[in-house]
C-alpha atoms as a PDB file:
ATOM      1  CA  UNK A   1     -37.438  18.322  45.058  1.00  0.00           C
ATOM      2  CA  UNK A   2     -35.426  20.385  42.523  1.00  0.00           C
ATOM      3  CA  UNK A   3     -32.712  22.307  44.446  1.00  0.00           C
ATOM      4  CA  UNK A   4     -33.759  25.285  43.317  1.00  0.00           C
ATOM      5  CA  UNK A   5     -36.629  25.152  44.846  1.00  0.00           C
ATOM      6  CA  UNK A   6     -35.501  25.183  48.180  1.00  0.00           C
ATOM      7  CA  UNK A   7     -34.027  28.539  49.925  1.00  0.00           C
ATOM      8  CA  UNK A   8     -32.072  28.914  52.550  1.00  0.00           C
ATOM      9  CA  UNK A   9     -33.325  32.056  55.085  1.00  0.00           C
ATOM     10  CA  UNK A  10     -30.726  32.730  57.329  1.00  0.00           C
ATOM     11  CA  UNK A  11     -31.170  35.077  60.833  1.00  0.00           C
ATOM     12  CA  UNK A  12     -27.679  36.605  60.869  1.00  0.00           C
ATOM     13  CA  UNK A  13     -25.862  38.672  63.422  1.00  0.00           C
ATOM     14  CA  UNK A  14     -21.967  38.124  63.940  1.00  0.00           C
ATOM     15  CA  UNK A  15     -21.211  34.505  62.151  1.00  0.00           C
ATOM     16  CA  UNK A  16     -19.025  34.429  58.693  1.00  0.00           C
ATOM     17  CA  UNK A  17     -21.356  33.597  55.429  1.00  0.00           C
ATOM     18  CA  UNK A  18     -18.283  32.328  53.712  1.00  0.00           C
ATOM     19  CA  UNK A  19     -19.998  28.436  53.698  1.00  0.00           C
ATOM     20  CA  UNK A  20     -23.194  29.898  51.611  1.00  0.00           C
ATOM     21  CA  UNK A  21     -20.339  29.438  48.741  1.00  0.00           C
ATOM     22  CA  UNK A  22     -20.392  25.890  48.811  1.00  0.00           C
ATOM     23  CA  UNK A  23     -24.328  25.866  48.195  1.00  0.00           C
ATOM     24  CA  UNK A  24     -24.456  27.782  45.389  1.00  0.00           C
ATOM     25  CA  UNK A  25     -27.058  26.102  43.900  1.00  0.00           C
ATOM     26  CA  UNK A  26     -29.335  27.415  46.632  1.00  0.00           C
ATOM     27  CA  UNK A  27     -30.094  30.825  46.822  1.00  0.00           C
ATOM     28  CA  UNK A  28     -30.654  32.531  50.152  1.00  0.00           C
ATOM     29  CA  UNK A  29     -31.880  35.483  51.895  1.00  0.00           C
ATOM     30  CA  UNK A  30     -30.038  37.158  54.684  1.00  0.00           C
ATOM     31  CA  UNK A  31     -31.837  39.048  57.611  1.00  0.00           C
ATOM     32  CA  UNK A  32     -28.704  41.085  59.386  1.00  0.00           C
ATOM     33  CA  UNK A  33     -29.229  42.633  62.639  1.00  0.00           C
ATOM     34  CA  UNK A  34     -25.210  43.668  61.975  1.00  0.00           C
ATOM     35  CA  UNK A  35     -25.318  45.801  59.548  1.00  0.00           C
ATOM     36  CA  UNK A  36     -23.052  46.790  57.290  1.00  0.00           C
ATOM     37  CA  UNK A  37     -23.242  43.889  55.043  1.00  0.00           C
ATOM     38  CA  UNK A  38     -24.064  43.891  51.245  1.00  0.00           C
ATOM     39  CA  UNK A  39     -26.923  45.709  49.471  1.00  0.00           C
ATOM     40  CA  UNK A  40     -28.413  42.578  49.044  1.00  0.00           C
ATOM     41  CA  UNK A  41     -29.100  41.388  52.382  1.00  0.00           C
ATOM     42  CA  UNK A  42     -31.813  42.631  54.624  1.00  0.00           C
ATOM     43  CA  UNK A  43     -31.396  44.657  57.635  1.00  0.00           C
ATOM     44  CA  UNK A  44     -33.298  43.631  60.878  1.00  0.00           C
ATOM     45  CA  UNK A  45     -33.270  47.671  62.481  1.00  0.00           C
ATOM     46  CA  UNK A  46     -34.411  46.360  66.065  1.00  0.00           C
ATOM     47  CA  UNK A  47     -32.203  43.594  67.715  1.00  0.00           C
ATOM     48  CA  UNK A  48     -34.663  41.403  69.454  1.00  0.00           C
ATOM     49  CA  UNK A  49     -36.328  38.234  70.106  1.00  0.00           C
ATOM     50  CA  UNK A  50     -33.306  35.727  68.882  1.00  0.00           C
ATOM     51  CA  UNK A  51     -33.724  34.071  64.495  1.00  0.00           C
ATOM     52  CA  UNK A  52     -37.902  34.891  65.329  1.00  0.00           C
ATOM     53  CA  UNK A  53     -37.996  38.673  64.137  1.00  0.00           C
ATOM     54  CA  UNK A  54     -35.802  37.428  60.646  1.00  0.00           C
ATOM     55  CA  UNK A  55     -37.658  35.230  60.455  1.00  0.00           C
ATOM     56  CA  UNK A  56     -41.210  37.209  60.790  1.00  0.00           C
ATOM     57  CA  UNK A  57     -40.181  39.628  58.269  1.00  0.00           C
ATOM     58  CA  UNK A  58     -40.741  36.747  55.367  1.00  0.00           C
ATOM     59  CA  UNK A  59     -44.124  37.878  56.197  1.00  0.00           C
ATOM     60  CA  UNK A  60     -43.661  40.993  54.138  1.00  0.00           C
ATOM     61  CA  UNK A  61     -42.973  38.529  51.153  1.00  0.00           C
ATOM     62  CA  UNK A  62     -46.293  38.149  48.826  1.00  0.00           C
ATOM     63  CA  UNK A  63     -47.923  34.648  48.474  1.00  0.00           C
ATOM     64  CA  UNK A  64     -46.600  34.781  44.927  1.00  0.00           C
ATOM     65  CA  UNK A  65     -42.837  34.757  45.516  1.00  0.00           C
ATOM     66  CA  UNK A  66     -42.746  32.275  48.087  1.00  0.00           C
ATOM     67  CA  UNK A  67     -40.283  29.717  47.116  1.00  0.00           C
ATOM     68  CA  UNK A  68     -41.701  25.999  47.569  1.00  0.00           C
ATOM     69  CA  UNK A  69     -39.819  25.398  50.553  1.00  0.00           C
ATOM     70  CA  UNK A  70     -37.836  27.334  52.833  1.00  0.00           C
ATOM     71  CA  UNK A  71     -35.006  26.182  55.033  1.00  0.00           C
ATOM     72  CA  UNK A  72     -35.026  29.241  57.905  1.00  0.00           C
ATOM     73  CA  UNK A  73     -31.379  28.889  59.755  1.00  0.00           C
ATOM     74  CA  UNK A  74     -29.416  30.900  61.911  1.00  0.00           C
ATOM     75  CA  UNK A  75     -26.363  31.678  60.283  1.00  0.00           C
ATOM     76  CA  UNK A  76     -23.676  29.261  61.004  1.00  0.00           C
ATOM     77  CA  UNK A  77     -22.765  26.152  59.222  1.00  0.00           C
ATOM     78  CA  UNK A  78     -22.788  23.848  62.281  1.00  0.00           C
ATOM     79  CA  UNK A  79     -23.516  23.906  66.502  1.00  0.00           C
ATOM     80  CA  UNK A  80     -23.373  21.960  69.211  1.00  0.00           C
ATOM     81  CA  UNK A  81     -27.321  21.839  68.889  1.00  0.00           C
ATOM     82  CA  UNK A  82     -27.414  20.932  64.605  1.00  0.00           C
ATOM     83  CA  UNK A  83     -25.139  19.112  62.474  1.00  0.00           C
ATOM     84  CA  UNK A  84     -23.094  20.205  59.655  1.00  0.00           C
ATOM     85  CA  UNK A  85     -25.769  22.158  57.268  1.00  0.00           C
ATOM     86  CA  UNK A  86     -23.926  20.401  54.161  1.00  0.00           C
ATOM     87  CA  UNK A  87     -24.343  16.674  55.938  1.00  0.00           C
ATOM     88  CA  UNK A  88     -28.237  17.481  56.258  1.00  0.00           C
ATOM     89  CA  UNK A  89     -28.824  18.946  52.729  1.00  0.00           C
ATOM     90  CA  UNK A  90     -28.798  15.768  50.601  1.00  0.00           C
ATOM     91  CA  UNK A  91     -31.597  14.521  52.653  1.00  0.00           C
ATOM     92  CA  UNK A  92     -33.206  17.448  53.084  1.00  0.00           C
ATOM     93  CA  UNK A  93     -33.908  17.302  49.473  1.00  0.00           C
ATOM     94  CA  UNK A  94     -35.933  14.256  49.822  1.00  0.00           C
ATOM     95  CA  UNK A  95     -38.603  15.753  52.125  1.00  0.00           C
ATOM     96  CA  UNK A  96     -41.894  15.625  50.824  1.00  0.00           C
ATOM     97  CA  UNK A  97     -44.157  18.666  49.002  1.00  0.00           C
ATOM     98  CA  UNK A  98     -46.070  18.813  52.404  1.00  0.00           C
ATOM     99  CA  UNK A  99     -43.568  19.503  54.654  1.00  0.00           C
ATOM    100  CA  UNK A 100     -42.024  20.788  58.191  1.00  0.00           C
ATOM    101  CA  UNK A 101     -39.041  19.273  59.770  1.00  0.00           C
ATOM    102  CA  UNK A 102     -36.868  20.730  62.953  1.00  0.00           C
ATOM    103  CA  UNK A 103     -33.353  20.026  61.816  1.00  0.00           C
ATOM    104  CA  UNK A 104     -31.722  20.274  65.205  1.00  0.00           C
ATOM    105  CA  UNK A 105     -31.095  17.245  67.381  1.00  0.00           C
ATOM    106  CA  UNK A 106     -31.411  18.718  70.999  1.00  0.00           C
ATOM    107  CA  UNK A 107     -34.709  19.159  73.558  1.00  0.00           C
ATOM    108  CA  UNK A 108     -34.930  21.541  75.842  1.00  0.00           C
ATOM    109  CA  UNK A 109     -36.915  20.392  79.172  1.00  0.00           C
ATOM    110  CA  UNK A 110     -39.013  22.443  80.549  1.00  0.00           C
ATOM    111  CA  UNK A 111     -36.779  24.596  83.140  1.00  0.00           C
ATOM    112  CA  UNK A 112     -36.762  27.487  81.427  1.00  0.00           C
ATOM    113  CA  UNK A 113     -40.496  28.096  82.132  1.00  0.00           C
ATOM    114  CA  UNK A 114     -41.753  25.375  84.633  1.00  0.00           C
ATOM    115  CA  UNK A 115     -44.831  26.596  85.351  1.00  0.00           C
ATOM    116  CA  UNK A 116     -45.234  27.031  82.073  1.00  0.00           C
ATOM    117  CA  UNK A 117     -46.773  31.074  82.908  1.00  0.00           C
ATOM    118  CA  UNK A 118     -44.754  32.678  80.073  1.00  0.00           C
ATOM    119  CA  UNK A 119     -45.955  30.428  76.926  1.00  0.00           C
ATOM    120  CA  UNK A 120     -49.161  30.997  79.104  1.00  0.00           C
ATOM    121  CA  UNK A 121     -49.169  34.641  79.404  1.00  0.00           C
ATOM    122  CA  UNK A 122     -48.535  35.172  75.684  1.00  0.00           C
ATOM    123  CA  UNK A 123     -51.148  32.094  74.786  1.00  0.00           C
ATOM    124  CA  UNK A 124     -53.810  34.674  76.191  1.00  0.00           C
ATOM    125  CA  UNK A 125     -52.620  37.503  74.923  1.00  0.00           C
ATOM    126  CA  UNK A 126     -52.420  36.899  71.728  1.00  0.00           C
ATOM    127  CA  UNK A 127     -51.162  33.703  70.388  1.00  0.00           C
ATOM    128  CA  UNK A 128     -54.333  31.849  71.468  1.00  0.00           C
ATOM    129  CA  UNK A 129     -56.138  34.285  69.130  1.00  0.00           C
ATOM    130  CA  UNK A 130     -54.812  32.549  65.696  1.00  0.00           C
ATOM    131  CA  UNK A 131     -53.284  29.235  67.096  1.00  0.00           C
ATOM    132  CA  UNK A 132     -56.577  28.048  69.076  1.00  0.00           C
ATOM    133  CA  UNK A 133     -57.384  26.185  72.158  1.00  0.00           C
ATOM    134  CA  UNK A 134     -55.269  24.440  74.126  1.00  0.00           C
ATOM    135  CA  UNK A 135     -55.396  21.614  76.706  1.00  0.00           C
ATOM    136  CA  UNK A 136     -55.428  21.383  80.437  1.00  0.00           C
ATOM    137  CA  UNK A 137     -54.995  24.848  82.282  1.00  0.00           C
ATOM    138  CA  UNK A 138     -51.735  25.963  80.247  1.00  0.00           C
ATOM    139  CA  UNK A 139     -50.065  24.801  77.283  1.00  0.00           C
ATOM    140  CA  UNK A 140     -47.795  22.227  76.669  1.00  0.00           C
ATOM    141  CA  UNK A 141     -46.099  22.536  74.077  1.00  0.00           C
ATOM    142  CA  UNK A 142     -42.966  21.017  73.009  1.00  0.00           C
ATOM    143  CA  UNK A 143     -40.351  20.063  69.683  1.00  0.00           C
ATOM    144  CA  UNK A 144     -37.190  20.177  69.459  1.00  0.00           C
ATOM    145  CA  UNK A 145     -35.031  23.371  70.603  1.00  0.00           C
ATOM    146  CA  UNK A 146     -33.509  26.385  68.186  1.00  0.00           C
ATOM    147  CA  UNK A 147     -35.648  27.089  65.725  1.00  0.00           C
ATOM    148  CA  UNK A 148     -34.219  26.164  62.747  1.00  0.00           C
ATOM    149  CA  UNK A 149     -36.660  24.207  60.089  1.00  0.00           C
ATOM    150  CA  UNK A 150     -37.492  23.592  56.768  1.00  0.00           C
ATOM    151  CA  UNK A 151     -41.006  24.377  56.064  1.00  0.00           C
ATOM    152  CA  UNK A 152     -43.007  24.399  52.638  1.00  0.00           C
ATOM    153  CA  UNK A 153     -45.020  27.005  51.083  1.00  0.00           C
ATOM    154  CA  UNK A 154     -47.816  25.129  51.849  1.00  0.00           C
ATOM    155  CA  UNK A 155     -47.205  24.942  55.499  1.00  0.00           C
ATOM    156  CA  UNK A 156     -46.081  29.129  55.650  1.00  0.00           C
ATOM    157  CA  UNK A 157     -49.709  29.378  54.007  1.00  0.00           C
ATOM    158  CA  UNK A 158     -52.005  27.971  55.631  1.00  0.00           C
ATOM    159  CA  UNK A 159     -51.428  31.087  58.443  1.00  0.00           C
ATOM    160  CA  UNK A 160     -52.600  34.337  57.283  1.00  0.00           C
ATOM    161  CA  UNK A 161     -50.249  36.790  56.867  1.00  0.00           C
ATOM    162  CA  UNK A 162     -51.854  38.981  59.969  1.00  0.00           C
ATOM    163  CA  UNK A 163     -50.775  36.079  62.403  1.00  0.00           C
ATOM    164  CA  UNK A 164     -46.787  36.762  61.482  1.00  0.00           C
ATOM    165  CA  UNK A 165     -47.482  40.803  61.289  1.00  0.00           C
ATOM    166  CA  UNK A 166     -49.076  40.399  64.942  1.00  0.00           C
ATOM    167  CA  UNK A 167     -46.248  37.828  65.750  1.00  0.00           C
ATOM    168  CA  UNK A 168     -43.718  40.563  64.548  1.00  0.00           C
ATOM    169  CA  UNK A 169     -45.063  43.376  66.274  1.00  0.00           C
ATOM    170  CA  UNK A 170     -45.766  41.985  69.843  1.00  0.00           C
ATOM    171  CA  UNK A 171     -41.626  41.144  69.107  1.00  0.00           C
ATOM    172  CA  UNK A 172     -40.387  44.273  68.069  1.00  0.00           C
ATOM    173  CA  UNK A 173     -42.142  45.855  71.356  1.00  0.00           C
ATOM    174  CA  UNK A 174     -38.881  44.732  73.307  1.00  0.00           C
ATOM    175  CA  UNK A 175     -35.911  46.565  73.828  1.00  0.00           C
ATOM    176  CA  UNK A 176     -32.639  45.298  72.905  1.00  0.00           C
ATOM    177  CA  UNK A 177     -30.658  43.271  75.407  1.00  0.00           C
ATOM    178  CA  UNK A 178     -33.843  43.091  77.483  1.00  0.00           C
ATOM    179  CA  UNK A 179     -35.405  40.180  79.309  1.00  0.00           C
ATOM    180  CA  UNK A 180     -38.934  40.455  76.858  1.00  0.00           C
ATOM    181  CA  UNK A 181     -36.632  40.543  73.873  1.00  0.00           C
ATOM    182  CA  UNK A 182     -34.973  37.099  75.326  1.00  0.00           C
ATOM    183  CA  UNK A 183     -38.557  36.225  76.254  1.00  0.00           C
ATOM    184  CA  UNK A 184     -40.146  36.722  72.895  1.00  0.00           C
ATOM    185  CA  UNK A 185     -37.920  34.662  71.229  1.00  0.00           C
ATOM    186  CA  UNK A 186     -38.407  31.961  73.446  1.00  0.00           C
ATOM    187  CA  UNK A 187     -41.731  32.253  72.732  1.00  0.00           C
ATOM    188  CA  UNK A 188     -41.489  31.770  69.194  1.00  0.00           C
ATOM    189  CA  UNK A 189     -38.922  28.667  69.605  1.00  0.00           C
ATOM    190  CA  UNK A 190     -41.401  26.406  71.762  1.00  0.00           C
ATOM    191  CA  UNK A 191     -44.727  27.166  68.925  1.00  0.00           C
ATOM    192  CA  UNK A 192     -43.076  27.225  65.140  1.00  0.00           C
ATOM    193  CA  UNK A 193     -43.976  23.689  64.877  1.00  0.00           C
ATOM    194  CA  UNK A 194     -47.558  24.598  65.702  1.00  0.00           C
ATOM    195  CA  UNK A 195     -47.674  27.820  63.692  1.00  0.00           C
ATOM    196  CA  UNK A 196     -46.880  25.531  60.748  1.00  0.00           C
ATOM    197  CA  UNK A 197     -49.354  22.731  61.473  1.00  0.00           C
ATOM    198  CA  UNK A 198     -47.680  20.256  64.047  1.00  0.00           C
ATOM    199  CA  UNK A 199     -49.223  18.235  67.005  1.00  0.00           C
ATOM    200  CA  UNK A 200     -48.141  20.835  70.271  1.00  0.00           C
ATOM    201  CA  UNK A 201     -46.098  18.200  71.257  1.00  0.00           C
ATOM    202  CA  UNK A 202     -44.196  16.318  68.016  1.00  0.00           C
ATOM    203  CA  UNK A 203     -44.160  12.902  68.038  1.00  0.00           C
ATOM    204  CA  UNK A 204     -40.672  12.402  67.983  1.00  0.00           C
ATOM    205  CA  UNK A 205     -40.021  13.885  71.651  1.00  0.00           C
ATOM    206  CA  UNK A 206     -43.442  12.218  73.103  1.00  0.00           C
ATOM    207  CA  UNK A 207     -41.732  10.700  75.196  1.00  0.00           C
ATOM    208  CA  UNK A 208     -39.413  13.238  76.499  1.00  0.00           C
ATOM    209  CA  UNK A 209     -42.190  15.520  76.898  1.00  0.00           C
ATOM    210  CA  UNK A 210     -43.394  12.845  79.555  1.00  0.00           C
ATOM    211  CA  UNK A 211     -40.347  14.119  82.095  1.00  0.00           C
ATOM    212  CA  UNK A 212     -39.377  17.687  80.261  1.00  0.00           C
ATOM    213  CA  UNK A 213     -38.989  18.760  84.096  1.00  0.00           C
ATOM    214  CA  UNK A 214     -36.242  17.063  85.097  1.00  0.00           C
ATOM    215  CA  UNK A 215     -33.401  17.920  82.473  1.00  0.00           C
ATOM    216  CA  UNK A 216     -32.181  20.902  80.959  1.00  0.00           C
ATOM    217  CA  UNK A 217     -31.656  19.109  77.318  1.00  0.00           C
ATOM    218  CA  UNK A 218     -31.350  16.122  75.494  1.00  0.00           C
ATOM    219  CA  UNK A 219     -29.647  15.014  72.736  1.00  0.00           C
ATOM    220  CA  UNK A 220     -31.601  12.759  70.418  1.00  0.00           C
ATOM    221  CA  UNK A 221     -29.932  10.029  68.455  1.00  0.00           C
ATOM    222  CA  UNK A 222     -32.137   9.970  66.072  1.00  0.00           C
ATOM    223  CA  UNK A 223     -31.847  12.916  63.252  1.00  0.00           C
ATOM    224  CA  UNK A 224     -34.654  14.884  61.334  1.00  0.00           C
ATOM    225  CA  UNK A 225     -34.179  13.135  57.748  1.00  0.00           C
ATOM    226  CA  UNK A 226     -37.539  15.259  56.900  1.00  0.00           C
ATOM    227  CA  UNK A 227     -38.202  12.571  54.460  1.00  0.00           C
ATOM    228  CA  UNK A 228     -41.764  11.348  53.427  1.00  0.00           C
END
């Protein structure tokens, strides 16, 4: 994969962007919900819904300009839940034309929603409308946590753009600071990988899946190389 091919899309809101400097041969687009950044960068107007309203808005970006693979990050360098962006990149460059990858290394249970009526609730509303069927009486869905990814044009694609418009404006319903913003974003977290063409439950947390219920999150030793 040429470097330039790959962008970096970053959800920003209070972290510095100082580190972009030492990627400069990847360019990147910045969705602020702080404003008063440069020209250059996008304002989010409504803060809700966590990275998944930034992240959305690539939606109003034609099927032309599309870059052949995107890596969509909040926008720090590092967390307690992801390693050091600039540790990842080399091998990020090795993933394959047909790709998505989590880059994150935690796994949230399923505590958060144990009856699993929220992911429900929104699966019937609307989700279930472009992402299909699910099994057993509510869905179980389940990758690792955070939202952060690197997903090919291929993969953004294969969704028509009226899924992330409908995504975006069931989002953008919330009010700031509310529960449903919180919600919504949670939402978006626990189906990405399906949006972009993953099992509901990835194969590399099968087996955490198995007993989600009785921890908050995991830490998995092994790391999303996202190569072939």
């Amino acid at each position: 994969m040429s470097s330039l091919s790959l962008v970096f899309v970053l959800s920003h809101y209070s972290d510095s962007l100082a580190w972009l400097a030492d990627v400069p041969n990847h360019p990147h687009v910045v969705y602020s919900k702080a404003g008063g950044l440069p020209a250059e960068h996008f304002e989010v107007p409504k803060n809700v819904a966590g990275e998944a309203t930034s992240y959305l808005r690539l939606s109003s970006i034609t099927k032309n300009h599309l870059p052949s693979s995107l890596l969509l990050l909040h926008s720090h360098r590092y967390s307690y839940h992801q390693e050091d962006i600039l540790t990842l990149l080399p091998r990020l460059l090795d993933a394959g034309a047909d790709s998505y990858c989590n880059i994150n290394s935690a796994v949230w249970g399923h505590r958060e929603d144990p009856s699993r009526s929220l992911l429900s609730r929104h699966w019937a509303d609307w989700i279930g409308e472009h992402l299909g069927e699910h099994e057993g009486d509510s869905p179980r869905a389940m990758d690792r946590c955070c939202a952060q990814f690197l997903v090919t044009r291929g993969r953004v694609l294969a969704r028509p753009v009226e899924f992330y418009e409908r995504a975006l404006e069931v989002l953008d319903r919330a009010e700031p600071g509310t529960e449903e913003s919180r919600e919504g974003g949670l939402v978006m977290e626990w189906i990405w990988h399906i949006v972009f063409g993953e099992d509901f439950v990835v194969s590399e947390v099968e087996e955490l899946a198995r007993r989600a219920d009785t921890f908050d999150m995991a830490t998995l030793e092994k790391r999303p190389w996202c190569a072939p």
